[in-house]
PDB file of N, CA and C in Angstrom:
ATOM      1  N   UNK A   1    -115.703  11.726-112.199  1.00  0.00           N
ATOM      2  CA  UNK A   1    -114.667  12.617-112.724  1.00  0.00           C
ATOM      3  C   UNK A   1    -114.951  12.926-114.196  1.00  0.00           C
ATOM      4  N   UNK A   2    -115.106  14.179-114.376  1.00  0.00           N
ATOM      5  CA  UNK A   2    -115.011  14.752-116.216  1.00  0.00           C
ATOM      6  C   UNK A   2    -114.234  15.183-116.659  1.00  0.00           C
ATOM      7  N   UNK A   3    -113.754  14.972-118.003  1.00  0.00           N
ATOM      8  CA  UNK A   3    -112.637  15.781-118.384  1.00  0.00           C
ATOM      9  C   UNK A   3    -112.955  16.262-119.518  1.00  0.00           C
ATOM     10  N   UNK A   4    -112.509  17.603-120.074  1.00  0.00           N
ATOM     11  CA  UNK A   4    -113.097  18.414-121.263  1.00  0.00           C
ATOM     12  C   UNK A   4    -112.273  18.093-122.179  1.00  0.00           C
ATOM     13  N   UNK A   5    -111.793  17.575-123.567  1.00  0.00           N
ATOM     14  CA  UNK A   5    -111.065  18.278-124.095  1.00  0.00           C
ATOM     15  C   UNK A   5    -111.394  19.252-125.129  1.00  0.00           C
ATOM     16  N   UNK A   6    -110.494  20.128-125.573  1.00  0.00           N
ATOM     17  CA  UNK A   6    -110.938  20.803-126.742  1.00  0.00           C
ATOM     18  C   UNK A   6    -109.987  21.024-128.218  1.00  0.00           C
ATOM     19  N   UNK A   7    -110.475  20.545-129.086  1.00  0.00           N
ATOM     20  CA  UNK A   7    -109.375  20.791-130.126  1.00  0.00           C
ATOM     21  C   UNK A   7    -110.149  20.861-131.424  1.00  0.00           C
ATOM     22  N   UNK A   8    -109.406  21.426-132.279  1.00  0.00           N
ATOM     23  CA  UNK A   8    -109.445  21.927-134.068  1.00  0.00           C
ATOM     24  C   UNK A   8    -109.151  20.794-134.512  1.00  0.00           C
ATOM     25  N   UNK A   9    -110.055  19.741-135.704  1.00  0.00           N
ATOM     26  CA  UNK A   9    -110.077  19.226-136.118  1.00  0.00           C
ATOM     27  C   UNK A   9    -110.970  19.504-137.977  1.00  0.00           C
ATOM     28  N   UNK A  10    -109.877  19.105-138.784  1.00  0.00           N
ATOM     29  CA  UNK A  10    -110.818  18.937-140.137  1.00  0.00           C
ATOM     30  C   UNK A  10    -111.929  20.971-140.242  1.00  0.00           C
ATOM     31  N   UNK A  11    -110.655  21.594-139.758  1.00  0.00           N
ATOM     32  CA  UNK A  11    -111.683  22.918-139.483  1.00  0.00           C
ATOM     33  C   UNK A  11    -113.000  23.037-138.757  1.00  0.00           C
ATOM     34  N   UNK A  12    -113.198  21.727-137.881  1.00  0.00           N
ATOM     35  CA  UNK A  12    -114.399  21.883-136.893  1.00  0.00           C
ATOM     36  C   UNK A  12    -113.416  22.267-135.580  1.00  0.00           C
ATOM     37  N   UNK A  13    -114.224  22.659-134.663  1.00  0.00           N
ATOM     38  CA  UNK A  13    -114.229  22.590-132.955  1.00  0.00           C
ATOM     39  C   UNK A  13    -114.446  21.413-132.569  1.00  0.00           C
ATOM     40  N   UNK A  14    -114.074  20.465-132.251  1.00  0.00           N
ATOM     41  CA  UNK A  14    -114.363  19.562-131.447  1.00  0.00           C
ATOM     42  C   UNK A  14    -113.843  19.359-130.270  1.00  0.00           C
ATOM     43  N   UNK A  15    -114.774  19.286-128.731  1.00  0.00           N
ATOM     44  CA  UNK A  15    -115.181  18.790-127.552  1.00  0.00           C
ATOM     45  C   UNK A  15    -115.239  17.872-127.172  1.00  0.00           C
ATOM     46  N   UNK A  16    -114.042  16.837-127.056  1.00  0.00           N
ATOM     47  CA  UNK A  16    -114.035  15.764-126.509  1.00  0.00           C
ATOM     48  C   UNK A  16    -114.162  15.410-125.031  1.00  0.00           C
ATOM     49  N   UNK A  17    -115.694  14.583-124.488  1.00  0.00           N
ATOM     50  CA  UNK A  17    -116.171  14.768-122.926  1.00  0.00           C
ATOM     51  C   UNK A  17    -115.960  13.529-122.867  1.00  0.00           C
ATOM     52  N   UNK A  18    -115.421  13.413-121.334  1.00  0.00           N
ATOM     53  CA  UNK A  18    -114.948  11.959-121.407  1.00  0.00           C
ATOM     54  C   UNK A  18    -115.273  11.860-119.554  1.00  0.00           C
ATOM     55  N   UNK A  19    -116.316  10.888-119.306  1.00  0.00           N
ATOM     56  CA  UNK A  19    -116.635  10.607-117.593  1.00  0.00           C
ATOM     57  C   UNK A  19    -118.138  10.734-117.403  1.00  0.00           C
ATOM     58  N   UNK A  20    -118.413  11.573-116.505  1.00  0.00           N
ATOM     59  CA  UNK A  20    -119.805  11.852-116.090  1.00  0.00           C
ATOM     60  C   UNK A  20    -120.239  13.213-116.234  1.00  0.00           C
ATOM     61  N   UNK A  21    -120.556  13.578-116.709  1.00  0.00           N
ATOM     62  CA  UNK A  21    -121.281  14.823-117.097  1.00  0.00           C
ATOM     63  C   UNK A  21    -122.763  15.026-115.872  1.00  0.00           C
ATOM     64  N   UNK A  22    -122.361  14.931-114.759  1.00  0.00           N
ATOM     65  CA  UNK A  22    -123.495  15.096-113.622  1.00  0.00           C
ATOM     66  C   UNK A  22    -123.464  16.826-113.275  1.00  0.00           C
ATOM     67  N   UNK A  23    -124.046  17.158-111.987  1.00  0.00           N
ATOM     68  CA  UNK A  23    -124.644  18.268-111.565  1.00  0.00           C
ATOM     69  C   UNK A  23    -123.515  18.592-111.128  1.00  0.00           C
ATOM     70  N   UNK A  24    -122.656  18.088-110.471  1.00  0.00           N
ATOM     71  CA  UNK A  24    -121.548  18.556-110.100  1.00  0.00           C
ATOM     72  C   UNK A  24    -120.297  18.713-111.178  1.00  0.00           C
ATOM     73  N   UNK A  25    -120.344  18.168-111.701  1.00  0.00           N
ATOM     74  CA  UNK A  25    -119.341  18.582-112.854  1.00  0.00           C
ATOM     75  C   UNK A  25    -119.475  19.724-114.277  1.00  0.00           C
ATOM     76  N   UNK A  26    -120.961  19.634-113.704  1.00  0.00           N
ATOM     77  CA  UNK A  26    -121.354  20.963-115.109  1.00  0.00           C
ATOM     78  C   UNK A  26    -120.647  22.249-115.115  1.00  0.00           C
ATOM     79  N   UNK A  27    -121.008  22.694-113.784  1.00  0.00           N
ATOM     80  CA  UNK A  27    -120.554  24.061-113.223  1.00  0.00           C
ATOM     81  C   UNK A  27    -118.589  24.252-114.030  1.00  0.00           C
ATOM     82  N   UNK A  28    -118.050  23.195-113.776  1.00  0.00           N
ATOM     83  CA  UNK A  28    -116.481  23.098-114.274  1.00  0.00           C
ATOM     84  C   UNK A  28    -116.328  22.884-116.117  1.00  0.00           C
ATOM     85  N   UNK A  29    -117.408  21.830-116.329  1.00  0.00           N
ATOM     86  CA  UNK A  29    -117.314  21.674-117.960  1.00  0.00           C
ATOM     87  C   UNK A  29    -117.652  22.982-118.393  1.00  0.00           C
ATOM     88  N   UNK A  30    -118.612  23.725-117.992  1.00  0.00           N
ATOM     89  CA  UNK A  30    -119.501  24.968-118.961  1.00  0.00           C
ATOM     90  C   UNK A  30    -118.036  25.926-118.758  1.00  0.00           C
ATOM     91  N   UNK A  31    -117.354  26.400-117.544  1.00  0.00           N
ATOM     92  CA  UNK A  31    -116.117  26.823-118.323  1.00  0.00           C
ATOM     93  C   UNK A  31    -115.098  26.303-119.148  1.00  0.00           C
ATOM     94  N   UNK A  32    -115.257  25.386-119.118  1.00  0.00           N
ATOM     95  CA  UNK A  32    -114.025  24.448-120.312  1.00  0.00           C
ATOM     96  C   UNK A  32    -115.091  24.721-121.497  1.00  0.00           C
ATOM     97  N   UNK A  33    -115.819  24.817-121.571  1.00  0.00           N
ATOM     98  CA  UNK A  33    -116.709  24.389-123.088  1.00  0.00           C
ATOM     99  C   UNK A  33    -116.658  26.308-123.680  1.00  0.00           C
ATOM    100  N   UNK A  34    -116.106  27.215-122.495  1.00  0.00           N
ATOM    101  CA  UNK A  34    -116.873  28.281-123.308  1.00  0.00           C
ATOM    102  C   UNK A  34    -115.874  29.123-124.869  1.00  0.00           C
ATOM    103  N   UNK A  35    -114.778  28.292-124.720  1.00  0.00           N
ATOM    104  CA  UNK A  35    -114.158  28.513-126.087  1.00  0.00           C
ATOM    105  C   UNK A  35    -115.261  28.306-126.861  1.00  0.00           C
ATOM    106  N   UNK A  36    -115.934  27.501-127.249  1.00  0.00           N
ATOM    107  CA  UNK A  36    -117.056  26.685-128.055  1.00  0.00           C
ATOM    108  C   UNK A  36    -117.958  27.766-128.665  1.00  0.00           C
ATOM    109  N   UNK A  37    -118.170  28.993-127.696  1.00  0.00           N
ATOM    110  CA  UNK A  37    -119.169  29.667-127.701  1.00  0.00           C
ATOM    111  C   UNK A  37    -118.558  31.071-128.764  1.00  0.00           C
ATOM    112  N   UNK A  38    -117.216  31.049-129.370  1.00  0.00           N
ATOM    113  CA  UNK A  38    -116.211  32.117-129.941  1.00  0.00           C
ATOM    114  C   UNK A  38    -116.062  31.052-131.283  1.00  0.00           C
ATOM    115  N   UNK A  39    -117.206  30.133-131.918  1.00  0.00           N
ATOM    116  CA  UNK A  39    -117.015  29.529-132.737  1.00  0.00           C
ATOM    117  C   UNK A  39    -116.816  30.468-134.295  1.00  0.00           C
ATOM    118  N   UNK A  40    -117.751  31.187-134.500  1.00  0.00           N
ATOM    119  CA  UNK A  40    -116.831  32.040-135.900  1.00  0.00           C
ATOM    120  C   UNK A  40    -117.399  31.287-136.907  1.00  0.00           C
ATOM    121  N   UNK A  41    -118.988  30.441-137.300  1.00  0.00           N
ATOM    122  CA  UNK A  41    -119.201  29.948-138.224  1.00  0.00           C
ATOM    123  C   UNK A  41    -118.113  28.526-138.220  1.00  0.00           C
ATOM    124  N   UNK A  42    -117.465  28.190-137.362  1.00  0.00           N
ATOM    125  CA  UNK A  42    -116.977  26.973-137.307  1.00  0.00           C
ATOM    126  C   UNK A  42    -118.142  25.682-136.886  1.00  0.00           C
ATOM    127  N   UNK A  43    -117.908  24.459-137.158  1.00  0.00           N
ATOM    128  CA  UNK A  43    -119.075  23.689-136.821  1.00  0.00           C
ATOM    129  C   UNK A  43    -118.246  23.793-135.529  1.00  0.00           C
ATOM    130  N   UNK A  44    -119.326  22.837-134.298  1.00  0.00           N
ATOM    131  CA  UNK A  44    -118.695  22.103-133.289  1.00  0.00           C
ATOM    132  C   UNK A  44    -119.369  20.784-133.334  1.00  0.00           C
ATOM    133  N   UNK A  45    -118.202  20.277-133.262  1.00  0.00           N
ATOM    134  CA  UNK A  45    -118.321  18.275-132.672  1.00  0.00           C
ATOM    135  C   UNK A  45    -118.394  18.221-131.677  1.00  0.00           C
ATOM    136  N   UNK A  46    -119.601  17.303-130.980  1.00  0.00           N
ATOM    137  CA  UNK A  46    -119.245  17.034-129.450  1.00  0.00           C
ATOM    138  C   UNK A  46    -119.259  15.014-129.647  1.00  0.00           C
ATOM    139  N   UNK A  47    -117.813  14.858-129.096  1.00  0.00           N
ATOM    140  CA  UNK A  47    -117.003  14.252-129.114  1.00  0.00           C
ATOM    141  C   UNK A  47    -117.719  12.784-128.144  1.00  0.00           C
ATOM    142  N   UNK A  48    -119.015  12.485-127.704  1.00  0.00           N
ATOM    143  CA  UNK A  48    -118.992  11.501-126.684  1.00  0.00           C
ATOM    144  C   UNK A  48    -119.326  10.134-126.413  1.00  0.00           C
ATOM    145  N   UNK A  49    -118.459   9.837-127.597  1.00  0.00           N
ATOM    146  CA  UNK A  49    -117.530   8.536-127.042  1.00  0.00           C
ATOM    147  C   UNK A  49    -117.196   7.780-125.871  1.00  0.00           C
ATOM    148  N   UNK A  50    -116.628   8.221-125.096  1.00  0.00           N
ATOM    149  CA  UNK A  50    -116.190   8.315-123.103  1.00  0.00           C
ATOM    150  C   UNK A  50    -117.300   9.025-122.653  1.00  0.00           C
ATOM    151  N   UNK A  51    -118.153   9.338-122.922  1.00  0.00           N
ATOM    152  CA  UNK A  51    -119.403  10.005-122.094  1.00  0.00           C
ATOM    153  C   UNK A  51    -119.761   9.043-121.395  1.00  0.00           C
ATOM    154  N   UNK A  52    -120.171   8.623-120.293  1.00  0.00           N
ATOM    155  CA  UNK A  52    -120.424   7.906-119.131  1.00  0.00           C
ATOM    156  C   UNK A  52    -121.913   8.481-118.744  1.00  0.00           C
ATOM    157  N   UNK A  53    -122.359   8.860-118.646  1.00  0.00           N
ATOM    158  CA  UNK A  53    -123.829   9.771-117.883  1.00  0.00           C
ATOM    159  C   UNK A  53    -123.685  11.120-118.464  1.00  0.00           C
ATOM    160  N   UNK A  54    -125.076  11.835-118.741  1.00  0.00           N
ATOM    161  CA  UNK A  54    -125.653  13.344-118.447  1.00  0.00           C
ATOM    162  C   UNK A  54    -126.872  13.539-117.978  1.00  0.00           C
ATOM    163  N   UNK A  55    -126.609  14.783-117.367  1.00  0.00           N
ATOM    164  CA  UNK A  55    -128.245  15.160-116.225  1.00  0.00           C
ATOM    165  C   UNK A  55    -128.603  15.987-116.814  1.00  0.00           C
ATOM    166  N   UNK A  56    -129.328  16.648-116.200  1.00  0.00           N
ATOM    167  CA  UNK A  56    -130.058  17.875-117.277  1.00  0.00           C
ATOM    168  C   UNK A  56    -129.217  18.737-116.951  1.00  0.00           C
ATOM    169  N   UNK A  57    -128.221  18.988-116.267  1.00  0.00           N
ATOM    170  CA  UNK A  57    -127.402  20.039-116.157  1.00  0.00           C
ATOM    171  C   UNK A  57    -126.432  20.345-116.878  1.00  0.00           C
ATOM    172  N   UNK A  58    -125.995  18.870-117.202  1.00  0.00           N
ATOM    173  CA  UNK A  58    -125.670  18.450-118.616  1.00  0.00           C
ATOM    174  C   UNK A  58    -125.995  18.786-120.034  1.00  0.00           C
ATOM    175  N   UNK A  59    -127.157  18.347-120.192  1.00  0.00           N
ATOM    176  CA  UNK A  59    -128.011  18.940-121.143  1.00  0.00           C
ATOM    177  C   UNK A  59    -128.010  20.615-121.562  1.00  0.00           C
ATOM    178  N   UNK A  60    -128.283  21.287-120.650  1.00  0.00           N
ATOM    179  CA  UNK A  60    -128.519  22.575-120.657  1.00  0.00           C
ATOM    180  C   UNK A  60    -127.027  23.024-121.452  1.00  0.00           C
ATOM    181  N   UNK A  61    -125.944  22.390-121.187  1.00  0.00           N
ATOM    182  CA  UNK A  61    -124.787  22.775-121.697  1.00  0.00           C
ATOM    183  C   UNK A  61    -124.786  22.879-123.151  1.00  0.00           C
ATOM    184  N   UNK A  62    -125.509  21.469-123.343  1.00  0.00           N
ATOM    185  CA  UNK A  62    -125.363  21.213-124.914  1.00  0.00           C
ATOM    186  C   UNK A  62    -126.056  22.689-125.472  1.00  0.00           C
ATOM    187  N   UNK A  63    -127.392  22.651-124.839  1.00  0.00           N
ATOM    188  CA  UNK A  63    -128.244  23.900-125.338  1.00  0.00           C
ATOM    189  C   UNK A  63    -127.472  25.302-125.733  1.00  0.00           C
ATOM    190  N   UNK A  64    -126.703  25.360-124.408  1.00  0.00           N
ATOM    191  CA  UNK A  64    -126.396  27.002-124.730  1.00  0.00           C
ATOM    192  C   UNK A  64    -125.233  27.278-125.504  1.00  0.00           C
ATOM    193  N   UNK A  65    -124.344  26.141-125.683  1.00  0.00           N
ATOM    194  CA  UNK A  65    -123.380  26.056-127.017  1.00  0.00           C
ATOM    195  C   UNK A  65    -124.319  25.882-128.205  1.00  0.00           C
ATOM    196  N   UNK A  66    -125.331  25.127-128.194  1.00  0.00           N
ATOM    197  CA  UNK A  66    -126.036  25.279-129.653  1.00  0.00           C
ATOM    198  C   UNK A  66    -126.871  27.013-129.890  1.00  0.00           C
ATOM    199  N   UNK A  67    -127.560  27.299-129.161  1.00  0.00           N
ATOM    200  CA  UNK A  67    -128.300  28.837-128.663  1.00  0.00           C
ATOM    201  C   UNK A  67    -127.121  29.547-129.302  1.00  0.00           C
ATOM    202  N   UNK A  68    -125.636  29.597-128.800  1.00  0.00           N
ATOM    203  CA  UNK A  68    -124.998  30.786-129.081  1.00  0.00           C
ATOM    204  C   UNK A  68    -124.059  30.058-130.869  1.00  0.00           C
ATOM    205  N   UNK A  69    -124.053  28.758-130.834  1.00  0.00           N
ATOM    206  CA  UNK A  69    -123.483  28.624-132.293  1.00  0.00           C
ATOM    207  C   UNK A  69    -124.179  28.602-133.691  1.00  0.00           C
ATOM    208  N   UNK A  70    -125.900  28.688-133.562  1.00  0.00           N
ATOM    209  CA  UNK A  70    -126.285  28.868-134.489  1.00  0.00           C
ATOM    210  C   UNK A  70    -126.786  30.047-135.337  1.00  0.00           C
ATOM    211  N   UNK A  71    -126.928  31.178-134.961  1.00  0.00           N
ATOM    212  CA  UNK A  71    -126.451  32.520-135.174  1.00  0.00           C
ATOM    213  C   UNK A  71    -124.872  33.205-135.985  1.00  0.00           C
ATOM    214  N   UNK A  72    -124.630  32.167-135.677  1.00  0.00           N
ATOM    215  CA  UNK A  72    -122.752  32.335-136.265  1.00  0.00           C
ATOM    216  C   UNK A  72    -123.077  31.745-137.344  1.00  0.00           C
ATOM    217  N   UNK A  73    -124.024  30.809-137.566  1.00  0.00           N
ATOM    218  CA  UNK A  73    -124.111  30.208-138.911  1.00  0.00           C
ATOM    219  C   UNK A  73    -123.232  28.741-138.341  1.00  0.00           C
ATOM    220  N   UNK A  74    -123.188  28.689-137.035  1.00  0.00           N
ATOM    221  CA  UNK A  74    -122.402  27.065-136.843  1.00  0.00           C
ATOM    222  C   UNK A  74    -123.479  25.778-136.906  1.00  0.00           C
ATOM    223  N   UNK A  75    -122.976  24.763-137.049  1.00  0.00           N
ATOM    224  CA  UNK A  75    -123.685  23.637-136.519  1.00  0.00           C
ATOM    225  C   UNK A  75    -123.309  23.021-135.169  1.00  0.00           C
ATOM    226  N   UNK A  76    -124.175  22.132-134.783  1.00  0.00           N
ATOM    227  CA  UNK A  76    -123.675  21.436-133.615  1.00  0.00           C
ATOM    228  C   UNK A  76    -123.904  19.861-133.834  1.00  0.00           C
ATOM    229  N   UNK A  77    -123.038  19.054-133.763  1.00  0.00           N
ATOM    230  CA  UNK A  77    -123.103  17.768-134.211  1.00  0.00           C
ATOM    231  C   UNK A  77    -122.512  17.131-133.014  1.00  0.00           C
ATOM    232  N   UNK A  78    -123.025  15.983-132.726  1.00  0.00           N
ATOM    233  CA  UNK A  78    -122.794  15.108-131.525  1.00  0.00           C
ATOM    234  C   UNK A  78    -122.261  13.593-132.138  1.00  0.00           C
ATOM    235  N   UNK A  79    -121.218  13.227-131.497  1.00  0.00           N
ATOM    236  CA  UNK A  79    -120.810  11.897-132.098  1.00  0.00           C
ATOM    237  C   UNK A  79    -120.343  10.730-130.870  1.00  0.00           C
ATOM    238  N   UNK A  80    -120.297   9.472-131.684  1.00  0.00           N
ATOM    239  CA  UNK A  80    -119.715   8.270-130.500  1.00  0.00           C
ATOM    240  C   UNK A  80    -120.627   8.540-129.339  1.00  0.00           C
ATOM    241  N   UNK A  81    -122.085   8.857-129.417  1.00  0.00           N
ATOM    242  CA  UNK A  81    -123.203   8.408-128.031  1.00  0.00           C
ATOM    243  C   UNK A  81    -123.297   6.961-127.964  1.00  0.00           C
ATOM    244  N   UNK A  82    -123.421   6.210-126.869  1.00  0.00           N
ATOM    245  CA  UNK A  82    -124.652   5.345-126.669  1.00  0.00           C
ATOM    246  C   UNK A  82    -125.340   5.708-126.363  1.00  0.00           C
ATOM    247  N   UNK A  83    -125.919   4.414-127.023  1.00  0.00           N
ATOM    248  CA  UNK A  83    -127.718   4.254-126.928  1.00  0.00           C
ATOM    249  C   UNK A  83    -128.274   4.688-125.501  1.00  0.00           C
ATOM    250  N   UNK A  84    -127.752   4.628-124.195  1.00  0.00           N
ATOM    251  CA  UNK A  84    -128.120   4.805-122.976  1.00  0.00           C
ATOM    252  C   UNK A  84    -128.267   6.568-123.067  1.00  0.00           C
ATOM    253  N   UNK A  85    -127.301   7.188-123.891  1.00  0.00           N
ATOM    254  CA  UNK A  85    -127.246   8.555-123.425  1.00  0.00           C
ATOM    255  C   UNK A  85    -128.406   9.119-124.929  1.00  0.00           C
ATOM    256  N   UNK A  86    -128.013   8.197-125.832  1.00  0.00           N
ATOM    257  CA  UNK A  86    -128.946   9.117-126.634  1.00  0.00           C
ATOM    258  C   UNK A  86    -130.326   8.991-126.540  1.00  0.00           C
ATOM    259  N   UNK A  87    -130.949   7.891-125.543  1.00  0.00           N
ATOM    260  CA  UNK A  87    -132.093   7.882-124.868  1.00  0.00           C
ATOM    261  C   UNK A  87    -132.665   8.550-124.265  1.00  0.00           C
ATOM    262  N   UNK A  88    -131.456   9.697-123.475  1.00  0.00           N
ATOM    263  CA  UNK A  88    -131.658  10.542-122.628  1.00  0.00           C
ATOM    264  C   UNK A  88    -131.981  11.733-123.888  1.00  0.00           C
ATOM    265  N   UNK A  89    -131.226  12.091-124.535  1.00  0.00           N
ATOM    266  CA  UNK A  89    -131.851  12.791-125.501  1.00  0.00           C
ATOM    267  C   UNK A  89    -132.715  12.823-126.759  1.00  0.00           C
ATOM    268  N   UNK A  90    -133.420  11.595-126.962  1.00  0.00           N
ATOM    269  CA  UNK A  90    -135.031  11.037-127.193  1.00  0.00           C
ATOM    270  C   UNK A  90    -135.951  11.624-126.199  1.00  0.00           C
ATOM    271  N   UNK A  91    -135.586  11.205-124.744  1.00  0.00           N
ATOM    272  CA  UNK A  91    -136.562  11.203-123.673  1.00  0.00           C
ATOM    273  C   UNK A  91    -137.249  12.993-123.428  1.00  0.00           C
ATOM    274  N   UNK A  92    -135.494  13.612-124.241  1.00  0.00           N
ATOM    275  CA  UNK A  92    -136.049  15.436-123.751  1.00  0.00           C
ATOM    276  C   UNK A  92    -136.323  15.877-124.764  1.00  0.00           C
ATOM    277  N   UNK A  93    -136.353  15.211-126.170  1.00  0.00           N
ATOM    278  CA  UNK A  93    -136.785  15.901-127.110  1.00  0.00           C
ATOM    279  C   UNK A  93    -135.488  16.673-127.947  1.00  0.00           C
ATOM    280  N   UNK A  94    -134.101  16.524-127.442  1.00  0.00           N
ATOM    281  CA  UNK A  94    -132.986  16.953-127.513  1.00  0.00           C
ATOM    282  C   UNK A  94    -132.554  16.479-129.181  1.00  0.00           C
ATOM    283  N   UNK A  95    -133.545  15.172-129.462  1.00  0.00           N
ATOM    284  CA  UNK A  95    -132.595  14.562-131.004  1.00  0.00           C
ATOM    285  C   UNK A  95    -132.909  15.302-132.378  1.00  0.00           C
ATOM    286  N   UNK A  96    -134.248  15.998-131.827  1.00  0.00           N
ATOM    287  CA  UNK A  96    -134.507  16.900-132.862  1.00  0.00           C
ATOM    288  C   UNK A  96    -133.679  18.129-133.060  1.00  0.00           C
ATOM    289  N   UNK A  97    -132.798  18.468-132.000  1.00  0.00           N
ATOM    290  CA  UNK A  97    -132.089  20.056-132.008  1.00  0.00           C
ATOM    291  C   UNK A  97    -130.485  19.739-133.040  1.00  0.00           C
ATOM    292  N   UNK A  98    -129.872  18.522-132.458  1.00  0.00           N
ATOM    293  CA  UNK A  98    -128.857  18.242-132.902  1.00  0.00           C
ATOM    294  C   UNK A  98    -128.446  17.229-133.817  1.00  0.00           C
ATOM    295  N   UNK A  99    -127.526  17.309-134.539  1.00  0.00           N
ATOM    296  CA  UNK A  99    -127.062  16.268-135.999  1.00  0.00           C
ATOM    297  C   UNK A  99    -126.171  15.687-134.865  1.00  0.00           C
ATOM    298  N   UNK A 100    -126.518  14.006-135.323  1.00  0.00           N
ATOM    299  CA  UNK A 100    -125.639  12.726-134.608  1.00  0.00           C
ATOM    300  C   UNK A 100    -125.291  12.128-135.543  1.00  0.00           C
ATOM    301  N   UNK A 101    -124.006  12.105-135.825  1.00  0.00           N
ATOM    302  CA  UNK A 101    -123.146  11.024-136.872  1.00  0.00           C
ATOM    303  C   UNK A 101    -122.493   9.524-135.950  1.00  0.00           C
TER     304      UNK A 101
END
């Protein structure tokens, strides 16, 4: 089970994902996430803390919120990973695209 949230924080966007971020749940997050994509030079936080798993279907999400927020002049910053998930994004080459606080 995934759950999106989304909220204005400190004048960022932040995306709080909380569950499994698998193949089946992408298809439902990428419409919850597409506020994200109407960022306006706002940063976005992605929030994952409660992140439980991501697949590459997963992944691809992160991509196309970063693809369409850096043109706006946004950033994309990822927070509260474990080590299990930020392995996964070591393993794709993903740690170079995004700022992790």
């Amino acid at each position: 089970m995934m759950k999106t949230t989304i909220l204005e924080q400190d004048g960022n966007i932040v995306a709080v994902l909380e569950g499994r971020l698998d193949t089946a749940a992408a298809a439902v997050t990428e419409k919850e996430l597409l506020p994200l994509y109407d960022c306006d030079g706002k940063n976005i936080v992605f929030d994952c803390s409660k992140l439980e798993f991501i697949s590459s279907s997963g992944l691809r999400l992160f991509l196309g919120v970063l693809k369409a927020a850096k043109p706006k002049g946004s950033k994309v910053c990822i927070t509260g990973m474990s080590n299990e998930l930020k392995d996964v994004f070591t393993i794709t080459g993903f740690t170079s695209l995004f700022e992790f606080k």
